[in-house]
C-alpha atoms as a PDB file:
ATOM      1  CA  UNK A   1       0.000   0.000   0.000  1.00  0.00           C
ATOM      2  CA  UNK A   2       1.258   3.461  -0.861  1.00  0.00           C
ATOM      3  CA  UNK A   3       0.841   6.718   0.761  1.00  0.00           C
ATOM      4  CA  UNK A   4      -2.758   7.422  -1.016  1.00  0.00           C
ATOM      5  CA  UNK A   5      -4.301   4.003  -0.067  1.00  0.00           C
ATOM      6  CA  UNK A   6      -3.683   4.674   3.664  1.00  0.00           C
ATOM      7  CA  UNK A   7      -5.113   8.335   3.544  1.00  0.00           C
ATOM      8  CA  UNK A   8      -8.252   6.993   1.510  1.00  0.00           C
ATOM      9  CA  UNK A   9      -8.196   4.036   3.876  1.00  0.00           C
ATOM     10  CA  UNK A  10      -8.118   6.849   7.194  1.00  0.00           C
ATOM     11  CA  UNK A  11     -11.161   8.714   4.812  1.00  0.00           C
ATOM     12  CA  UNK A  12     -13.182   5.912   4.930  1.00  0.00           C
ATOM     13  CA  UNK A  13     -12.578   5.234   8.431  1.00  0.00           C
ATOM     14  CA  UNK A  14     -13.785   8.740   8.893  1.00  0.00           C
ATOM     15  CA  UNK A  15     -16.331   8.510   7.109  1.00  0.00           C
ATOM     16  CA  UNK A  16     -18.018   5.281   8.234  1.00  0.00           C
ATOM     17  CA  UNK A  17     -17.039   7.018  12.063  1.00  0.00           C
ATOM     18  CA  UNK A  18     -19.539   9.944  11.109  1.00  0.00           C
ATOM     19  CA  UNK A  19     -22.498   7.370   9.335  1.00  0.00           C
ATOM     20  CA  UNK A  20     -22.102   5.424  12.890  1.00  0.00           C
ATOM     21  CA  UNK A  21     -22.256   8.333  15.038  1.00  0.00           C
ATOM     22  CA  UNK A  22     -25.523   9.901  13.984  1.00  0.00           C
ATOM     23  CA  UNK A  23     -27.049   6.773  13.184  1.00  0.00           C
ATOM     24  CA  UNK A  24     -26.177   5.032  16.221  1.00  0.00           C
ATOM     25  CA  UNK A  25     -27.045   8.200  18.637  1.00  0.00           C
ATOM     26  CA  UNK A  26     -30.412   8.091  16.800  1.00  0.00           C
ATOM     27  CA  UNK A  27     -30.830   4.551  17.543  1.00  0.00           C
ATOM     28  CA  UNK A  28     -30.313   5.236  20.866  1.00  0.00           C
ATOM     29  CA  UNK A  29     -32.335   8.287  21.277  1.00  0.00           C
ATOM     30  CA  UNK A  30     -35.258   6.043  19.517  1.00  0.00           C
ATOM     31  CA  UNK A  31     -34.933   3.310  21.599  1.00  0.00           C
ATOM     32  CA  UNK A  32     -33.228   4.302  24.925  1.00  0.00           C
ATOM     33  CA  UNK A  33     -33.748   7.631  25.847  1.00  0.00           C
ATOM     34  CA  UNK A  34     -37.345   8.640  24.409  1.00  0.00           C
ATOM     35  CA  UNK A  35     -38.780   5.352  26.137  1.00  0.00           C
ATOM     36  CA  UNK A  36     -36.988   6.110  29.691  1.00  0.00           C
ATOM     37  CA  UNK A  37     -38.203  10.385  29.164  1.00  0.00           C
ATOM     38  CA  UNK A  38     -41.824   9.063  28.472  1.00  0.00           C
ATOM     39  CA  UNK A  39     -41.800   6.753  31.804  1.00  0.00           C
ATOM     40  CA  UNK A  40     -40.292  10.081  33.684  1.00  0.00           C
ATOM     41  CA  UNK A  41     -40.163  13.303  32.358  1.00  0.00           C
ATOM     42  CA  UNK A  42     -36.540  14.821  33.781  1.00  0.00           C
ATOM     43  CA  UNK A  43     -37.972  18.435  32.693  1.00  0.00           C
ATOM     44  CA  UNK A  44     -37.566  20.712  29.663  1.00  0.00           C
ATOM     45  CA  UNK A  45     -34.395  21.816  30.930  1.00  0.00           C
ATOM     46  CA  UNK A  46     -32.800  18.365  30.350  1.00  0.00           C
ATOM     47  CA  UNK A  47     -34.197  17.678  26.722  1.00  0.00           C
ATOM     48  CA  UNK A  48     -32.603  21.056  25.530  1.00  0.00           C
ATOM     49  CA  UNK A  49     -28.952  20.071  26.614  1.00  0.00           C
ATOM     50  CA  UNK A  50     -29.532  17.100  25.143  1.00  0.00           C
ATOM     51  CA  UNK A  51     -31.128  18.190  22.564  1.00  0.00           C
ATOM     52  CA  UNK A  52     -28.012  20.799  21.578  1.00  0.00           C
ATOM     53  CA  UNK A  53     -25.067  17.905  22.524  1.00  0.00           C
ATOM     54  CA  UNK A  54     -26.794  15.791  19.942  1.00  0.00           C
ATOM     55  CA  UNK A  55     -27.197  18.558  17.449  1.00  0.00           C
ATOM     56  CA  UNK A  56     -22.929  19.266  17.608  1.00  0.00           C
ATOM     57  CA  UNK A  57     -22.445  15.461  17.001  1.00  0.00           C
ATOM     58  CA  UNK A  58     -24.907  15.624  14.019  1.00  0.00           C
ATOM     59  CA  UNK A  59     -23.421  19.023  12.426  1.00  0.00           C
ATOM     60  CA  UNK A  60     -20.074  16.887  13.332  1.00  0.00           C
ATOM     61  CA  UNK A  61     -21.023  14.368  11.178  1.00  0.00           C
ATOM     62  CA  UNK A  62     -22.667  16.002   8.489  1.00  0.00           C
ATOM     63  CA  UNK A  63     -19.446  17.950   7.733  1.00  0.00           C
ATOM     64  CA  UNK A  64     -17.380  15.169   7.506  1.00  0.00           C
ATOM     65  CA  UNK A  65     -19.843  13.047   5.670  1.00  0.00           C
ATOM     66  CA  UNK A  66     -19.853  15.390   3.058  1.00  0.00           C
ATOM     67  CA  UNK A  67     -15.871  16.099   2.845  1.00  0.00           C
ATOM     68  CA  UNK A  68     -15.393  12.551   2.822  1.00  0.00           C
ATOM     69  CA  UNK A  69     -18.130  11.061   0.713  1.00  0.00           C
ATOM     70  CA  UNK A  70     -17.022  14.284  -1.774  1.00  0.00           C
ATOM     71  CA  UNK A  71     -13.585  12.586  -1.611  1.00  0.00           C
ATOM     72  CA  UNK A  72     -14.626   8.397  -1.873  1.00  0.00           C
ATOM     73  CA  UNK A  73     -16.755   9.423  -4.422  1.00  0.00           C
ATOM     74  CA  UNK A  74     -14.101  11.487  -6.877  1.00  0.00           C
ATOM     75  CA  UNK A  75     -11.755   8.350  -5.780  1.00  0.00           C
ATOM     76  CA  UNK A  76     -13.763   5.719  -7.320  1.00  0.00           C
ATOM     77  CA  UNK A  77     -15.870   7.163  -9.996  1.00  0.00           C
ATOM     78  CA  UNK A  78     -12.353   7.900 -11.592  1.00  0.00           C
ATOM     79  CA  UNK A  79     -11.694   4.311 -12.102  1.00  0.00           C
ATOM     80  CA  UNK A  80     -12.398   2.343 -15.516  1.00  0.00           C
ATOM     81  CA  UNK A  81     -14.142  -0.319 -13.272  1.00  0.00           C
ATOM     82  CA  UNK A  82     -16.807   1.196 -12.213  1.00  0.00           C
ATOM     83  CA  UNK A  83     -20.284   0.394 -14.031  1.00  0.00           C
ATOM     84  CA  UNK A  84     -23.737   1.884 -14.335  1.00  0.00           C
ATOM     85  CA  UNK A  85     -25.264  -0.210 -11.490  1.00  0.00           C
ATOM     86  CA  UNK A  86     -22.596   1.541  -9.012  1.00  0.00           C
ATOM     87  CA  UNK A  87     -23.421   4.596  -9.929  1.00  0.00           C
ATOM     88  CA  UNK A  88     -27.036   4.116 -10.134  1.00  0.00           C
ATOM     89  CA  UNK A  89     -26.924   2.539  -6.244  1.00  0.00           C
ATOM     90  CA  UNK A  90     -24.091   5.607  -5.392  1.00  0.00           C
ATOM     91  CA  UNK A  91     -26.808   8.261  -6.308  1.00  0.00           C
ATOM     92  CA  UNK A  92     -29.466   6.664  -4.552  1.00  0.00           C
ATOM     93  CA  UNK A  93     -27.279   6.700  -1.291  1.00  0.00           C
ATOM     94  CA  UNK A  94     -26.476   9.997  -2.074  1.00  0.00           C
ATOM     95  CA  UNK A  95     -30.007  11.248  -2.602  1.00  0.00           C
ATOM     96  CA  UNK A  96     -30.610   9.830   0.812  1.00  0.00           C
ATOM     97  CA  UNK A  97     -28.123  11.362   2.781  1.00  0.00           C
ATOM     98  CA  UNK A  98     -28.586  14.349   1.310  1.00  0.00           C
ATOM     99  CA  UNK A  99     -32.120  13.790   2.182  1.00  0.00           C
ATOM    100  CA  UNK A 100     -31.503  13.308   5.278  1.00  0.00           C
ATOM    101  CA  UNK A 101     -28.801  16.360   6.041  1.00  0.00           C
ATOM    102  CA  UNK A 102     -31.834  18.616   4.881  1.00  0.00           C
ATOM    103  CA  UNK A 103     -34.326  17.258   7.105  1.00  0.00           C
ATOM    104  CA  UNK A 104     -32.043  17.802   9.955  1.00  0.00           C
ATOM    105  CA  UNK A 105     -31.297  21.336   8.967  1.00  0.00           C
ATOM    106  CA  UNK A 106     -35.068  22.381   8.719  1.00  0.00           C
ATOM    107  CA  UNK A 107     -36.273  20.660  11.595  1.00  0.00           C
ATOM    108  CA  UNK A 108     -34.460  22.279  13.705  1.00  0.00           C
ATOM    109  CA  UNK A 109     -36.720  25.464  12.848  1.00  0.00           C
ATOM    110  CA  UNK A 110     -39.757  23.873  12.832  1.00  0.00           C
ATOM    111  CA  UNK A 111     -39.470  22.796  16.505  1.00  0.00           C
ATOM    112  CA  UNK A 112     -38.968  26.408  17.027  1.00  0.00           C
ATOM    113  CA  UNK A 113     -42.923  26.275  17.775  1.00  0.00           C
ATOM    114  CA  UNK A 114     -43.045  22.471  19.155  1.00  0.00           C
ATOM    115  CA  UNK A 115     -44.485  19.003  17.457  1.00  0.00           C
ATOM    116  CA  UNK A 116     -47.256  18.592  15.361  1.00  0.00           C
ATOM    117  CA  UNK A 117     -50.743  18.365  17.511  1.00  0.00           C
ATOM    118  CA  UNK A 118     -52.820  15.553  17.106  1.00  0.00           C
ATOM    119  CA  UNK A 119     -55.652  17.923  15.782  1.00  0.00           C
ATOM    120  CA  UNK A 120     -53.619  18.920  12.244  1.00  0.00           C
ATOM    121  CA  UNK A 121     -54.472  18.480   8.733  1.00  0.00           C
ATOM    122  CA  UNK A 122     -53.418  15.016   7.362  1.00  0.00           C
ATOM    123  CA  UNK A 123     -50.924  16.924   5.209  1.00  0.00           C
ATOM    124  CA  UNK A 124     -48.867  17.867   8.886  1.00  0.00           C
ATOM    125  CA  UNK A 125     -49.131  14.236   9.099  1.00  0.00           C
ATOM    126  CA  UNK A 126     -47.550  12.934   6.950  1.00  0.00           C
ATOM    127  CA  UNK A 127     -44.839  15.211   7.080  1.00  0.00           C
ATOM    128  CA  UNK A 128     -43.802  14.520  10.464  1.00  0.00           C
ATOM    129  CA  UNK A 129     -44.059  10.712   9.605  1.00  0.00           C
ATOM    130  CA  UNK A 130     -41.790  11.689   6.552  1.00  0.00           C
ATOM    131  CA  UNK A 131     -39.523  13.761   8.857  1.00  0.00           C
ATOM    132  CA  UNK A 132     -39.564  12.561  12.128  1.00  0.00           C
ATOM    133  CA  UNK A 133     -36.576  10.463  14.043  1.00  0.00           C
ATOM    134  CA  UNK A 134     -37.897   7.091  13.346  1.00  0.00           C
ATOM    135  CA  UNK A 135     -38.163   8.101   9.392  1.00  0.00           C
ATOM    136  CA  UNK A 136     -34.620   9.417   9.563  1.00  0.00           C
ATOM    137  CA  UNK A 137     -33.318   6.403  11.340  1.00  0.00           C
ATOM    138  CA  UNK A 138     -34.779   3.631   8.800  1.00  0.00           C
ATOM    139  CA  UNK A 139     -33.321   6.233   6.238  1.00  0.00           C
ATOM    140  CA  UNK A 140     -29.943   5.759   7.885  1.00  0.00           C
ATOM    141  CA  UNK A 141     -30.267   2.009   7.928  1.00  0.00           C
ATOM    142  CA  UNK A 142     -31.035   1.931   4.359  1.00  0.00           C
ATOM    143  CA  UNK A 143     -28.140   4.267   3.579  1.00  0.00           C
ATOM    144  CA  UNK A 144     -25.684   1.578   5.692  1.00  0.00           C
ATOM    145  CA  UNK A 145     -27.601  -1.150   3.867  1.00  0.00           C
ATOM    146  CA  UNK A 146     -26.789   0.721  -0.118  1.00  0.00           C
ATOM    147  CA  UNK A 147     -22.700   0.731   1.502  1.00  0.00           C
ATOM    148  CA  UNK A 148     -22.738  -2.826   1.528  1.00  0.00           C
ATOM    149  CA  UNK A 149     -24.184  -2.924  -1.766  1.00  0.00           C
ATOM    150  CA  UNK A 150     -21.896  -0.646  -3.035  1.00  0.00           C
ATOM    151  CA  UNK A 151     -18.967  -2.304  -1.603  1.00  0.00           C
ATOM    152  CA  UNK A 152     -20.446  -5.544  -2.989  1.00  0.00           C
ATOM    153  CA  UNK A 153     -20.712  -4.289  -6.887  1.00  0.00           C
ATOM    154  CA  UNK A 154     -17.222  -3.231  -6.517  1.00  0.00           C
ATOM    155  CA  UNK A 155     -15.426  -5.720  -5.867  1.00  0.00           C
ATOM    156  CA  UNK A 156     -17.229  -7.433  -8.551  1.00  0.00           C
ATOM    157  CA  UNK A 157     -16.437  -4.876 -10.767  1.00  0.00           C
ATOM    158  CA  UNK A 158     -12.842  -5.677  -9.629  1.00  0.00           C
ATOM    159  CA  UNK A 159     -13.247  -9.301  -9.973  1.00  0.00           C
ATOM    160  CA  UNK A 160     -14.991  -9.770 -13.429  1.00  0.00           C
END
C-alpha cells in the first residue's frame, strides 16, 4: 500500500465514524432515551442540553460526511471499473443522505414552535411521519444497507 491508499483508507474510516455516530445516537435516542423520558419526564431543561449535545455530534457528522463522501466518491468514480449499477446505487445513497442532512437542517426550525398536535391536517401528518426520528433512522439504515451494496458491486467490478 502506498501513501494514497492509507489516507483513503483513514477517509473511509472517517467517514463510516460519522455514518455510525448519527445513526447510532439516533438509535439510541429512539430506543433508549425517548422510552426512559416518556416513563419520567426529567424536565424541559434536560431535553434542551440534550437536545443541543446531539445537534454538535450531528453538524459533526454532516461535515465530515460530506468532505469525505465528496472525496470516496471522486476516488472511485475515476476508475475504468466502475459500471452503471454503481453509480445508479451511489446516487441513490447519495439522494438519501442528502435527504436526510436537509431534514435535519429544517427541523431544527420547525421545533422552534413544538411538534405537530394531534388535531392537524393530514398533510402535517404525513410530514412529520416523513420527517420525524424514526423516518430518519430507517433512512440511515437503508443508507448503511446501499454501503454494503456498493462495496459488494465493486469488488465485482474488480473481480470480473
Amino acid at each position: 500500500m502506498n501513501v494514497l491508499d492509507w489516507i483513503l483508507l483513514a477517509i473511509r474510516w472517517a467517514h463510516a465514524l460519522g455514518a455510525v455516530a448519527w445513526v447510532g445516537g439516533g438509535i439510541f435516542y429512539l430506543m433508549v432515551l425517548r422510552p426512559a423520558f416518556q416513563r419520567r419526564d426529567p424536565g424541559q431543561e434536560t431535553h434542551r442540553a440534550i437536545g443541543e449535545e446531539f445537534r454538535g455530534l450531528v453538524n459533526t457528522a454532516i461535515v465530515v460526511l460530506i468532505v469525505t463522501g465528496a472525496i470516496l466518491t471522486a476516488s472511485r468514480l475515476t476508475l475504468d471499473t466502475v459500471t452503471l449499477p454503481y453509480v445508479a446505487v451511489l446516487v441513490i445513497k447519495v439522494t438519501l443522505a442528502l435527504y436526510m442532512m436537509a431534514v435535519m437542517r429544517f427541523r431544527r426550525h420547525r421545533r422552534a414552535g413544538a411538534g405537530v398536535p394531534h388535531d392537524v391536517g393530514r398533510l402535517a401528518r404525513v410530514r412529520e411521519v416523513l420527517t420525524g426520528p424514526t423516518a430518519l433512522l430507517v433512512i440511515g439504515v437503508i443508507i448503511f444497507g446501499l454501503a454494503d451494496v456498493l462495496g459488494y458491486l465493486f469488488e465485482n467490478s474488480l473481480a470480473g
